[in-house]
Protein backbone atom coordinates (compact mmCIF):
# COMPACT_ATOMS: atom_id res chain seq x y z
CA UNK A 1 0.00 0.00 0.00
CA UNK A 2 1.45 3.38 -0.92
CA UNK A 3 0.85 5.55 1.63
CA UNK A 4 1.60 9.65 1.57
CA UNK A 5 3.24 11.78 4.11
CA UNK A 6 0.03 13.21 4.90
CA UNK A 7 -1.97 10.15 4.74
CA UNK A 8 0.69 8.53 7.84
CA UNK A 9 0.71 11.56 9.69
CA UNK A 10 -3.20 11.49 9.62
CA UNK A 11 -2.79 7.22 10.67
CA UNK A 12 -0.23 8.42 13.26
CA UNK A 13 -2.41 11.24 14.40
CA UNK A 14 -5.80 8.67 14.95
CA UNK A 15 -3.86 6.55 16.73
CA UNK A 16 -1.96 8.81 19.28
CA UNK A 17 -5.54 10.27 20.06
CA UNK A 18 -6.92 6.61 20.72
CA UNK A 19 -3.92 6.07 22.90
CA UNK A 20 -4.97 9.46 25.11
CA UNK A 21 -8.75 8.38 25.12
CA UNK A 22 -7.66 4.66 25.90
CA UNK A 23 -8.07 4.19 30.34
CA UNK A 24 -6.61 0.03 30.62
CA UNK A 25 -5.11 -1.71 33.33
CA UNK A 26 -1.54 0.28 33.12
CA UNK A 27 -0.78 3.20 34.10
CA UNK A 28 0.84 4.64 30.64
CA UNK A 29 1.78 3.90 27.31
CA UNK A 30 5.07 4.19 25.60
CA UNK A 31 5.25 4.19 21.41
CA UNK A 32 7.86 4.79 19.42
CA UNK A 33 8.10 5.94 15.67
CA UNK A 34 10.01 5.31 13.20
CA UNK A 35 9.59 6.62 9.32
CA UNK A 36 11.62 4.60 6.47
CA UNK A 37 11.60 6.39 3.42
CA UNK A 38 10.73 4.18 -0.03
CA UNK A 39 14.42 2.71 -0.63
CA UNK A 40 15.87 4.39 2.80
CA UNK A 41 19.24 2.25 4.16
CA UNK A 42 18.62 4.47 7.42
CA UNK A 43 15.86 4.31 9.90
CA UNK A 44 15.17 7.67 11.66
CA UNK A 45 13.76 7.81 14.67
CA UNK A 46 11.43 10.50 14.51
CA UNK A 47 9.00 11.03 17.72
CA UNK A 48 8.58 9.13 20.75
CA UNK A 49 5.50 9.56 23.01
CA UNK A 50 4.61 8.62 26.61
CA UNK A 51 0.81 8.51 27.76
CA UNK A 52 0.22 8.45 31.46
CA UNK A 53 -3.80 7.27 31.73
CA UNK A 54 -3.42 9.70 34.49
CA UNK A 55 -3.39 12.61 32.35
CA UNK A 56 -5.26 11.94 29.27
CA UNK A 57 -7.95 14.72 29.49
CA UNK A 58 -5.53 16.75 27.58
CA UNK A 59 -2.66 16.09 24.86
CA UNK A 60 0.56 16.89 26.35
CA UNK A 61 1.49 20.66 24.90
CA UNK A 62 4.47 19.12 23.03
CA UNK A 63 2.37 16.80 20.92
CA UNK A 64 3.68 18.12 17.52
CA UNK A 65 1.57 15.78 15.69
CA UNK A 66 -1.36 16.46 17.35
CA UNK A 67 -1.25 20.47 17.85
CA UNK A 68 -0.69 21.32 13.75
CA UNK A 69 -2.14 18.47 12.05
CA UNK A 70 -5.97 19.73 11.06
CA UNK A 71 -8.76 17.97 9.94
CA UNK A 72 -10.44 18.91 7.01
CA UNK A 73 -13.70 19.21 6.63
CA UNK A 74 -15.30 15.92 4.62
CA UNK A 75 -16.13 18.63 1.68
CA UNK A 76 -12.30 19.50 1.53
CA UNK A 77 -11.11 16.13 1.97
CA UNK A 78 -12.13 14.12 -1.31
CA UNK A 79 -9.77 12.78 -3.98
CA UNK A 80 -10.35 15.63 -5.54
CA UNK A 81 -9.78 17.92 -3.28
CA UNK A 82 -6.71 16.24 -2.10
CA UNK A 83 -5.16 16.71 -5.82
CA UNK A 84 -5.87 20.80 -5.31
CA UNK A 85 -4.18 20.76 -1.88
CA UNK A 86 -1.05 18.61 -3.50
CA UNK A 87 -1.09 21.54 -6.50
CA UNK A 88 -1.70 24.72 -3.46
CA UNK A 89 1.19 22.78 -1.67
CA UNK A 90 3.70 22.17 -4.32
CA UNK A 91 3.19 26.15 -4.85
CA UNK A 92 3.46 27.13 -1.48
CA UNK A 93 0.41 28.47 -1.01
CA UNK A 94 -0.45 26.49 2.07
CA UNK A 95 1.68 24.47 4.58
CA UNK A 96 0.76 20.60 5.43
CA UNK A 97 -1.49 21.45 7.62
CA UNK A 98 -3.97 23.38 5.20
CA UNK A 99 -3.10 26.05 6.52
CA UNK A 100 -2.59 29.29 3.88
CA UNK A 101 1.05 30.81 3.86
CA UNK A 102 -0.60 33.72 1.41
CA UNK A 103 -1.95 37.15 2.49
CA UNK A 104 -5.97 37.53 3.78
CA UNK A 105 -6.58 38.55 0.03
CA UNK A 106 -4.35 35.70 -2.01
CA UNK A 107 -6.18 33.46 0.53
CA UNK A 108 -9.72 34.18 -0.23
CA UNK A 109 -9.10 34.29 -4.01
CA UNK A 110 -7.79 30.16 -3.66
CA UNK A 111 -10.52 29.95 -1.12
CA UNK A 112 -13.00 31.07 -3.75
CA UNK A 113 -11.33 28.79 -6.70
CA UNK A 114 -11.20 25.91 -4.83
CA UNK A 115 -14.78 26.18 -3.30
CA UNK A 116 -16.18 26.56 -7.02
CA UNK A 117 -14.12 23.43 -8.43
CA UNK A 118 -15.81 21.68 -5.42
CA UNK A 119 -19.13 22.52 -5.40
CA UNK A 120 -18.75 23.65 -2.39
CA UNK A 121 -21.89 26.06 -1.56
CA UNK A 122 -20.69 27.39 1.86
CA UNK A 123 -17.21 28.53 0.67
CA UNK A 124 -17.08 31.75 3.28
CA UNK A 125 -18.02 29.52 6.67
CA UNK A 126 -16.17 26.65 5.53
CA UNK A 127 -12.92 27.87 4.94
CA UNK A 128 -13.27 30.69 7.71
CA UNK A 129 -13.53 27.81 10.06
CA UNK A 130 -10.59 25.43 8.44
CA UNK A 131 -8.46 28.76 8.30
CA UNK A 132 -9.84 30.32 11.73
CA UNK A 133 -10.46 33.55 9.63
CA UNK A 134 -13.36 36.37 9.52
CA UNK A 135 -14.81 38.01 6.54
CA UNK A 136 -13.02 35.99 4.09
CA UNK A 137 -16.03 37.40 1.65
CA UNK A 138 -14.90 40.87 2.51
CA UNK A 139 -11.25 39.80 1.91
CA UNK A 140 -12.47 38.58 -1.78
CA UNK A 141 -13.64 41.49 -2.53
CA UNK A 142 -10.75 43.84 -1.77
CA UNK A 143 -8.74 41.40 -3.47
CA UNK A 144 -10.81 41.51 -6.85
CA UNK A 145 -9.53 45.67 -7.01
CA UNK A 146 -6.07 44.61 -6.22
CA UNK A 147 -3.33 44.12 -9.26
CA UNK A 148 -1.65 41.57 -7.32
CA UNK A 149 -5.01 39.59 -7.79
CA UNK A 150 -4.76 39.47 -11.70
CA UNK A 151 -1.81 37.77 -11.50
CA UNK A 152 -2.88 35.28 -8.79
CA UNK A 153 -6.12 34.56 -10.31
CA UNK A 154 -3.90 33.83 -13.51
CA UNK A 155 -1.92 30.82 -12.02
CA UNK A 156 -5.40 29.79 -9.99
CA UNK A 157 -6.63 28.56 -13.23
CA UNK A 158 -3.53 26.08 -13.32
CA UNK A 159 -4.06 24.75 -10.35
């Protein structure tokens, strides 16, 4: 099975919040991971976490995994969808975490283009919530009278 970066850190991500919700016999839990690239010779280690049943109302605050990996919204998580994230990533438009690396107008403008491609009717709440933004539709429309915008809305349509 061939398996992306984000698609392990997702699996990775499920199963370190299972091990804070589990409550067993012991005490705490101890995991270990390790990431072997396709063809690697070395094994990294990469994270090691320790769950103490004691604590597991809350992640511990240096959870990496679980602090900046977001979860889209099923709308924004389709095969398709996945593709335009790939294409917004590979740009650097957005991080790995969805997350836009563009300014409030830029944003809103790949907000918009990827909402239409979608189908997605709720653009403006949707992607307000995934990018814990306000007046996104307000940013769109300052970013229609920018110049800046021509030239984004240009390589949008190769996305």
């Amino acid at each position: 099975m061939d398996l992306s970066e984000v698609k392990i850190l997702r699996l990775i991500n499920r199963l370190l919040e299972r091990l804070h919700q589990a409550d067993g016999e012991k005490n705490s839990s101890h995991i270990t991971l390790n990431y072997i690239a396709p063809g690697a010779q070395y094994v990294n280690h990469i994270d090691t976490q320790v769950f103490d049943s004691a604590k597991l109302q809350k992640p511990p605050q240096d959870n990496h995994i679980n602090q900046n990996t977001t979860k889209l919204p099923d709308c924004l998580a389709t095969k398709e969808a996945m593709l335009l994230w790939q294409s917004a990533m590979d740009k650097g438009w957005v991080d790995e975490n969805y997350q836009p690396k563009l300014s409030r107008t830029l944003s809103a403008l790949l907000a918009y283009e990827m909402a239409e491609r979608l189908g997605i009717k709720d653009k403006w709440k949707t992607f307000e919530k995934l990018w814990h933004r306000n007046n996104m539709h307000s940013d769109y429309n300052t970013a229609l009278s920018q110049h800046q915008s021509l030239e984004f809305n240009e390589k949008l349509k190769k996305l």
